[in-house]
N, C-alpha and C. Protein backbone atom coordinates (compact mmCIF):
# COMPACT_ATOMS: atom_id res chain seq x y z
N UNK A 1 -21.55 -27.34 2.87
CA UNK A 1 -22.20 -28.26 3.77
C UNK A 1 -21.56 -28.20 5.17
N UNK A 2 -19.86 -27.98 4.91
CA UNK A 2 -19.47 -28.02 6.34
C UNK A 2 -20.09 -26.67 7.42
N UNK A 3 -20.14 -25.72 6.70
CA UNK A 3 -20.71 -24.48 7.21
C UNK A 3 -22.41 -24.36 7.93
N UNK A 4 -22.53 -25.22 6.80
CA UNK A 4 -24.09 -25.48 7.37
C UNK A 4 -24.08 -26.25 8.84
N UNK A 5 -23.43 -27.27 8.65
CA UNK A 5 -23.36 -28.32 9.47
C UNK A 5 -23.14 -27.54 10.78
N UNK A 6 -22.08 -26.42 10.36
CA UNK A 6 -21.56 -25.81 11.96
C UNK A 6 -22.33 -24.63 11.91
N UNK A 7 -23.06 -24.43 11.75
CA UNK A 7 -23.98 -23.17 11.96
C UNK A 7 -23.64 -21.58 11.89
N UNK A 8 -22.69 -22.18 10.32
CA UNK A 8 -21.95 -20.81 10.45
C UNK A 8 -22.68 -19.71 9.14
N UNK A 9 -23.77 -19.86 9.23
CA UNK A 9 -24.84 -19.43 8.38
C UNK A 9 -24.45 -18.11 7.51
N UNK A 10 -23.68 -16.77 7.87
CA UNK A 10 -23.01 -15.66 7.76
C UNK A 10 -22.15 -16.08 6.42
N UNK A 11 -21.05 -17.21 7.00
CA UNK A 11 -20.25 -17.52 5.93
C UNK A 11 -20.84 -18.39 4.52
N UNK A 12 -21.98 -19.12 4.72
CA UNK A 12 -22.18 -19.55 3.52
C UNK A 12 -22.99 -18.59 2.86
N UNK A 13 -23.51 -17.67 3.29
CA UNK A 13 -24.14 -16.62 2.33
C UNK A 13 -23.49 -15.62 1.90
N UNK A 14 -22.35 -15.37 2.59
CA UNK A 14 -21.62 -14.73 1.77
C UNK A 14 -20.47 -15.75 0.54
N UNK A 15 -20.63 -16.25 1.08
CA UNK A 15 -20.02 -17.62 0.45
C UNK A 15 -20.69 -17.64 -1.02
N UNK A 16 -21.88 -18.21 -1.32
CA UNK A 16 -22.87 -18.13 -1.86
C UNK A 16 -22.90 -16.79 -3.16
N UNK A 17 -23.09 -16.04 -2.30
CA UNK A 17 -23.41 -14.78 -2.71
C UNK A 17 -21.96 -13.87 -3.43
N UNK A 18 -20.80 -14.13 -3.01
CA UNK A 18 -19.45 -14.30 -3.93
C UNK A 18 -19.35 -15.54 -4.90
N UNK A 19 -19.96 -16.86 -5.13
CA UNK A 19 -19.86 -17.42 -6.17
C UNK A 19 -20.86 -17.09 -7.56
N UNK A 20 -21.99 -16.64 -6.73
CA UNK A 20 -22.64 -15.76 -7.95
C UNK A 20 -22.06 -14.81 -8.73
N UNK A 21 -21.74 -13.89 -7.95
CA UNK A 21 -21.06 -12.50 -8.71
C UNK A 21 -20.16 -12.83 -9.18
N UNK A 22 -18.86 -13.88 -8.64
CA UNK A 22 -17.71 -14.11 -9.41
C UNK A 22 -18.24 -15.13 -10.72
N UNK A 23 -18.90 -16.02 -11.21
CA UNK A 23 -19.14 -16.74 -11.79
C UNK A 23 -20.00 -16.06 -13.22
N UNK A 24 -20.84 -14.89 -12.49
CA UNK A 24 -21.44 -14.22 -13.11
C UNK A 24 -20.37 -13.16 -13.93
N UNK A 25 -19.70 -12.21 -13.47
CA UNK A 25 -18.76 -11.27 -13.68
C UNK A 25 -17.46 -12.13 -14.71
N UNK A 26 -16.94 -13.07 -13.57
CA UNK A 26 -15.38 -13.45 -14.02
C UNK A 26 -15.49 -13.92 -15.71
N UNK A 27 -16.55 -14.76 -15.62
CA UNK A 27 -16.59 -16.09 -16.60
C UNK A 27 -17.28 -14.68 -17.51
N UNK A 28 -18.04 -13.81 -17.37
CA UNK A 28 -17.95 -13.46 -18.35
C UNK A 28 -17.23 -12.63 -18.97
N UNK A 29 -16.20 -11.72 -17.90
CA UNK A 29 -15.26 -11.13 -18.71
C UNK A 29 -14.45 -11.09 -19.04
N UNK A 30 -13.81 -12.77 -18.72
CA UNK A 30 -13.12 -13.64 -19.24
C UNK A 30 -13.39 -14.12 -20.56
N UNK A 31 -14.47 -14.76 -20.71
CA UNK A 31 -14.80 -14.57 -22.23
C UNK A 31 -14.71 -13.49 -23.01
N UNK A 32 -15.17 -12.39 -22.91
CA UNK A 32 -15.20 -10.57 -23.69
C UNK A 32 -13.74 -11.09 -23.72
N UNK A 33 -12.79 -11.35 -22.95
CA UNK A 33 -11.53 -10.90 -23.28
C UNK A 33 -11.53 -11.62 -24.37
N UNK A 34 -10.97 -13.17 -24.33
CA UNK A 34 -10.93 -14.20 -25.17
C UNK A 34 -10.79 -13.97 -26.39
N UNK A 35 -12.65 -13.63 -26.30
CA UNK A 35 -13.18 -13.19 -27.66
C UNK A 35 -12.92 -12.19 -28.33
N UNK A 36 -12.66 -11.35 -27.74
CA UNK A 36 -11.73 -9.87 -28.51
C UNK A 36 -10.54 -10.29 -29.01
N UNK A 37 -9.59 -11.37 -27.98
CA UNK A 37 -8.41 -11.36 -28.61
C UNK A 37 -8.31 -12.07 -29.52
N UNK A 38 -9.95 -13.66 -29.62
CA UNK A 38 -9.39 -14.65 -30.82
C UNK A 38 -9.70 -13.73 -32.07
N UNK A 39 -10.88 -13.02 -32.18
CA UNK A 39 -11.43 -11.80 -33.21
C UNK A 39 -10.94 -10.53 -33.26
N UNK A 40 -9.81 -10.29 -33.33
CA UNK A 40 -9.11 -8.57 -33.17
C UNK A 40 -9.83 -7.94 -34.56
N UNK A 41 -9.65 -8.28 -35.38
CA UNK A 41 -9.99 -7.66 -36.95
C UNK A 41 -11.64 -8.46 -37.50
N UNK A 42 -12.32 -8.69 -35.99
CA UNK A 42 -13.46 -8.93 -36.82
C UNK A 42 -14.33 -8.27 -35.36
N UNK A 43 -16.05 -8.26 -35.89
CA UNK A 43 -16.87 -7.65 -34.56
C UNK A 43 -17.35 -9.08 -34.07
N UNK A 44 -17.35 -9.05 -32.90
CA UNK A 44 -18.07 -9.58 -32.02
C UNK A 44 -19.78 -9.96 -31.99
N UNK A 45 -20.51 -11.36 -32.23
CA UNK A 45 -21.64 -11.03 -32.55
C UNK A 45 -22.24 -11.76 -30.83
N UNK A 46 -23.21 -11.12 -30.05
CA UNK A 46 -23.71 -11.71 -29.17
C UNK A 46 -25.52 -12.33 -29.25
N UNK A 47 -25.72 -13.21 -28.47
CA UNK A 47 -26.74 -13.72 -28.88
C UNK A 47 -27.74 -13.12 -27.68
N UNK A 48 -28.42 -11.77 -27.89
CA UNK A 48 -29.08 -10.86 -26.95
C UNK A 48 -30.13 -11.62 -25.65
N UNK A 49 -30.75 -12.46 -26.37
CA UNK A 49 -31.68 -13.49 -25.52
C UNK A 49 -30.50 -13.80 -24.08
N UNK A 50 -29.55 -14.48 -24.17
CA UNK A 50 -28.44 -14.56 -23.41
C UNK A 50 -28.03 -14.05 -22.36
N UNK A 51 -27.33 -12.84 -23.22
CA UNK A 51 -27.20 -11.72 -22.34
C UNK A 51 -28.16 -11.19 -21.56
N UNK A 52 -29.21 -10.94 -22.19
CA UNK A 52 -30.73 -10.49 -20.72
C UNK A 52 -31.10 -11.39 -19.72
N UNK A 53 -30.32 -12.86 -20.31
CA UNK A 53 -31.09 -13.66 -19.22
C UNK A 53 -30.16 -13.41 -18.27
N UNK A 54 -29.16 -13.31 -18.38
CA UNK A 54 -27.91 -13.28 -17.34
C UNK A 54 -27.97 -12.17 -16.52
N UNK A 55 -28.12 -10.58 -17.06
CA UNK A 55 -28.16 -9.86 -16.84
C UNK A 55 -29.38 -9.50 -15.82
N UNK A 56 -31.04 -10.17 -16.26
CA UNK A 56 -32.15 -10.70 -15.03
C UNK A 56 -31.80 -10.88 -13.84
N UNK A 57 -30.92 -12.28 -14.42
CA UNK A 57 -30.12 -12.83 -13.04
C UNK A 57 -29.80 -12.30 -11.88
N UNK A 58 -28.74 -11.49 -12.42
CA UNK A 58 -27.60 -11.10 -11.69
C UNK A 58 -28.66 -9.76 -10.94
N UNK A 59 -29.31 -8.82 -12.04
CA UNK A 59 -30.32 -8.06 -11.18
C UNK A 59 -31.57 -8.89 -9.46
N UNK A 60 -31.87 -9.75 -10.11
CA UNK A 60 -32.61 -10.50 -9.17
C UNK A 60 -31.99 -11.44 -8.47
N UNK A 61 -30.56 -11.90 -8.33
CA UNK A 61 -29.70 -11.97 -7.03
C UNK A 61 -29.54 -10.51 -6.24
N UNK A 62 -29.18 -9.97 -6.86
CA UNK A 62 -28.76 -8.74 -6.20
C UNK A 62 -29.73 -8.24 -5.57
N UNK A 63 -31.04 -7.92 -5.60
CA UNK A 63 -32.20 -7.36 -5.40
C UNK A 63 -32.55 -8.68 -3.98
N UNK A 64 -32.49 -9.38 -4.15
CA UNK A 64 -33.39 -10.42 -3.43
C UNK A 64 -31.82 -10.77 -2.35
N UNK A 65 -30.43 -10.20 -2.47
CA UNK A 65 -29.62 -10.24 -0.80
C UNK A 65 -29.68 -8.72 -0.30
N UNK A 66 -30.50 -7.97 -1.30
CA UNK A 66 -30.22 -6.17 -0.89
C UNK A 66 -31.50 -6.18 0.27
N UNK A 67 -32.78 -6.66 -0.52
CA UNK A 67 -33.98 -6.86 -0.01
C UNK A 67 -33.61 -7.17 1.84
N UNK A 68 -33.58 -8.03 2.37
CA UNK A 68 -33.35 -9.05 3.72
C UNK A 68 -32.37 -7.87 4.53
N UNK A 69 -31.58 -7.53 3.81
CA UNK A 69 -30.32 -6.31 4.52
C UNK A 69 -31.01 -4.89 5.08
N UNK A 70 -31.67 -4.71 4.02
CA UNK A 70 -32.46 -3.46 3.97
C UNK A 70 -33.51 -3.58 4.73
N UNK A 71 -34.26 -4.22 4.84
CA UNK A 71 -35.26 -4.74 5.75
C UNK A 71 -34.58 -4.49 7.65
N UNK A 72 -33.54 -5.60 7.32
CA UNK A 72 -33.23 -5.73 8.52
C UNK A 72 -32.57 -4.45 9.64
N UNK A 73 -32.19 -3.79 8.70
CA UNK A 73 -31.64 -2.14 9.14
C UNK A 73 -32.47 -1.33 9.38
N UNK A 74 -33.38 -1.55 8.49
CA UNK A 74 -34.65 -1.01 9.11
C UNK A 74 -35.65 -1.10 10.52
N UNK A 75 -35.74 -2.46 11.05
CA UNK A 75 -35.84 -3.09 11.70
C UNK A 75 -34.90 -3.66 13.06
N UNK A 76 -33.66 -2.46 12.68
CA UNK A 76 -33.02 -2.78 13.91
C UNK A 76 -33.32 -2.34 15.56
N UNK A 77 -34.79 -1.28 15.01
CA UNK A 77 -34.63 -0.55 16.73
C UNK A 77 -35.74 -0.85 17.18
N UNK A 78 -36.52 -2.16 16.46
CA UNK A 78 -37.89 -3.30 16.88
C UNK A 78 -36.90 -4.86 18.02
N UNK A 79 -37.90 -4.71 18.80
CA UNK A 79 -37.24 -6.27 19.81
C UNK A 79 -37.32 -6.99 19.14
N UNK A 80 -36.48 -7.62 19.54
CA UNK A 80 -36.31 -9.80 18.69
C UNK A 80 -36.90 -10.00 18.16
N UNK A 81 -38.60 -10.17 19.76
CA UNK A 81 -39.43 -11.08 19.17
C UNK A 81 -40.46 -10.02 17.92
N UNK A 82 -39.93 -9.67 17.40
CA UNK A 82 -41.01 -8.60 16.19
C UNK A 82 -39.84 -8.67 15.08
N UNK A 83 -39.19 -9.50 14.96
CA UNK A 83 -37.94 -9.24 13.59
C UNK A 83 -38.27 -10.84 13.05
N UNK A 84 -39.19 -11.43 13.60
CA UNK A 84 -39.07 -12.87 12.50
C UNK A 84 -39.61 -12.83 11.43
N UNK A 85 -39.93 -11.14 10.86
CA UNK A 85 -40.05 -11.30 9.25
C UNK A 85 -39.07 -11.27 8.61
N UNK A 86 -38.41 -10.94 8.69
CA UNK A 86 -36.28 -10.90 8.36
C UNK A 86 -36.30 -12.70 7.85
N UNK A 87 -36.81 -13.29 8.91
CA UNK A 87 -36.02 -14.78 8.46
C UNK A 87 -37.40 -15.02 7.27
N UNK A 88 -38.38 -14.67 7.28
CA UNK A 88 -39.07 -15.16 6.53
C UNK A 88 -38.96 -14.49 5.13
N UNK A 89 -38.99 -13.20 4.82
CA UNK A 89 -38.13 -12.35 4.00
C UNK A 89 -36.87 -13.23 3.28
N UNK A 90 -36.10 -13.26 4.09
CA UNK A 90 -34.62 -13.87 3.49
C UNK A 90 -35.45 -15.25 2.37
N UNK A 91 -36.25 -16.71 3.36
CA UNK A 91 -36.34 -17.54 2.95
C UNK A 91 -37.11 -17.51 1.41
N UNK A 92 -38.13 -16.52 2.01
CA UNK A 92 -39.63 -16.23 0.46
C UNK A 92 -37.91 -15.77 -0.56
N UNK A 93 -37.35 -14.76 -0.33
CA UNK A 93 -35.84 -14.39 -1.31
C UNK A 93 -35.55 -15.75 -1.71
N UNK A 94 -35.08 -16.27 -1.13
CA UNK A 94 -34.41 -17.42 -1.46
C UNK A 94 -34.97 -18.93 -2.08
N UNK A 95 -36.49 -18.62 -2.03
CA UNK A 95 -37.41 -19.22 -2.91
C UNK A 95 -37.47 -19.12 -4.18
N UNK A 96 -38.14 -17.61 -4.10
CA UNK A 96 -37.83 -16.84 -5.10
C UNK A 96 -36.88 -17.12 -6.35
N UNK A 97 -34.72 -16.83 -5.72
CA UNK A 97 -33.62 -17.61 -6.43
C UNK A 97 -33.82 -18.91 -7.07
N UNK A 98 -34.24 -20.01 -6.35
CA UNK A 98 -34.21 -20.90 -6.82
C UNK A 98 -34.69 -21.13 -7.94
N UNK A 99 -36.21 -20.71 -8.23
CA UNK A 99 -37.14 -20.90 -8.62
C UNK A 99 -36.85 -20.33 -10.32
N UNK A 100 -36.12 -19.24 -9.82
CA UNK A 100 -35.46 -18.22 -11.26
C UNK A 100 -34.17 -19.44 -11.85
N UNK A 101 -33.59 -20.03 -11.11
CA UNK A 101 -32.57 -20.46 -10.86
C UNK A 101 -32.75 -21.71 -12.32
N UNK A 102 -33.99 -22.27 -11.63
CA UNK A 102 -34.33 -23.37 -12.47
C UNK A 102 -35.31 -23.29 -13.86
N UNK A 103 -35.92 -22.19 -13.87
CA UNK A 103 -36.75 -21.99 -15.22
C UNK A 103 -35.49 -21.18 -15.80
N UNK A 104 -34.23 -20.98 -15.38
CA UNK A 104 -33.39 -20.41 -16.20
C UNK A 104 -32.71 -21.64 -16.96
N UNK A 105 -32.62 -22.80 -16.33
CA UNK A 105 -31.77 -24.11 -16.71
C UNK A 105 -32.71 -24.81 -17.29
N UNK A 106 -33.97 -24.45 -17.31
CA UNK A 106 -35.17 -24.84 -18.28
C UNK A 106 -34.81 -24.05 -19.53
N UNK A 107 -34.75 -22.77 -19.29
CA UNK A 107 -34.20 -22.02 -20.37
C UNK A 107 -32.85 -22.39 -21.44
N UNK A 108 -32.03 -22.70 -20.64
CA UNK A 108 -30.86 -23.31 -20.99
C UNK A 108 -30.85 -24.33 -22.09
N UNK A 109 -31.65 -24.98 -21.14
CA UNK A 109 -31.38 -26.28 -21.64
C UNK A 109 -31.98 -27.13 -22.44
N UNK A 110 -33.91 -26.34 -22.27
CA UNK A 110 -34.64 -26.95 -23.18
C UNK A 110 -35.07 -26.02 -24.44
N UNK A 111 -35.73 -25.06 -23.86
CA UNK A 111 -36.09 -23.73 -25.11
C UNK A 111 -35.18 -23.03 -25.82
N UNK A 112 -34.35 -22.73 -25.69
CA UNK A 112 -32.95 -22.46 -26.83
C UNK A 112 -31.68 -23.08 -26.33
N UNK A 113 -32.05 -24.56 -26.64
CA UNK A 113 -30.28 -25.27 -26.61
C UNK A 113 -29.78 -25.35 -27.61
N UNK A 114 -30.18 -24.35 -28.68
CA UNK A 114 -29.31 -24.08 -30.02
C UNK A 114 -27.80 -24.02 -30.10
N UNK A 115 -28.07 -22.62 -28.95
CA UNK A 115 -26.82 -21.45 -29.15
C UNK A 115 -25.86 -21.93 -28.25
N UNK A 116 -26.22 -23.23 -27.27
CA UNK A 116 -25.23 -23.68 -26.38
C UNK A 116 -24.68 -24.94 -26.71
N UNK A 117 -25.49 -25.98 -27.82
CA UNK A 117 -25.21 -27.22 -28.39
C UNK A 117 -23.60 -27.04 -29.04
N UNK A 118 -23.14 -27.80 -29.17
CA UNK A 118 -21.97 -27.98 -29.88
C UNK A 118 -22.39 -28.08 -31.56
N UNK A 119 -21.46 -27.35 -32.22
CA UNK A 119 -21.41 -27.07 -33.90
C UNK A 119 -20.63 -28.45 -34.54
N UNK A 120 -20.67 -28.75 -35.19
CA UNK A 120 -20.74 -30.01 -35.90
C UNK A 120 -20.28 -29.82 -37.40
């Protein structure tokens, strides 16, 4: 918010865009570890639905900050006033995120809250 506030727009998207990947990456191969070490003498079972959704994810973050970059490099040897598809690009992207963002926590949370409920 403070970034926003100061118009430092650069830093919260990269900002942003490092809490994805780390959150995405860390947490999970932090777990793989975990789980290898609490199970040494047994296999590992994963719940595949899961893993693809994550794996979507992380493809369609990636795709949708590559998208706006790529664009814009392209578009570097057009004047100013002919580059305000860049901001509109970025925003439709960032629609886009959200939108994945939340039928994923629909996913989560309503259509298989099996595998994430607590065991009893």
């Amino acid at each position: 918010m403070f970034a926003l506030h100061k118009r430092k727009i650069h830093v919260l998207k990269y900002s942003l865009l490092g809490s994805i990947i780390s959150n995405i990456l860390l947490v999970l191969g932090s777990s793989l570890l975990c789980g290898g070490i609490a199970n040494i003498n047994k296999e590992q079972k994963f719940d595949h639905k899961q893993a693809d959704a994550n794996t979507l994810l992380l493809l369609l973050g990636l795709l949708c900050h590559i998208a706006p970059l790529l664009f814009n490099l392209h578009s570097m040897d057009l004047p100013i006033s002919d580059r305000t598809s860049d901001i509109q690009l970025s925003r439709s992207c960032s629609i886009v995120m959200l939108i994945a963002y939340v039928a994923y926590l629909f996913f989560q949370l309503k259509t298989h809250n099996q595998p994430f409920g607590s065991e009893e």
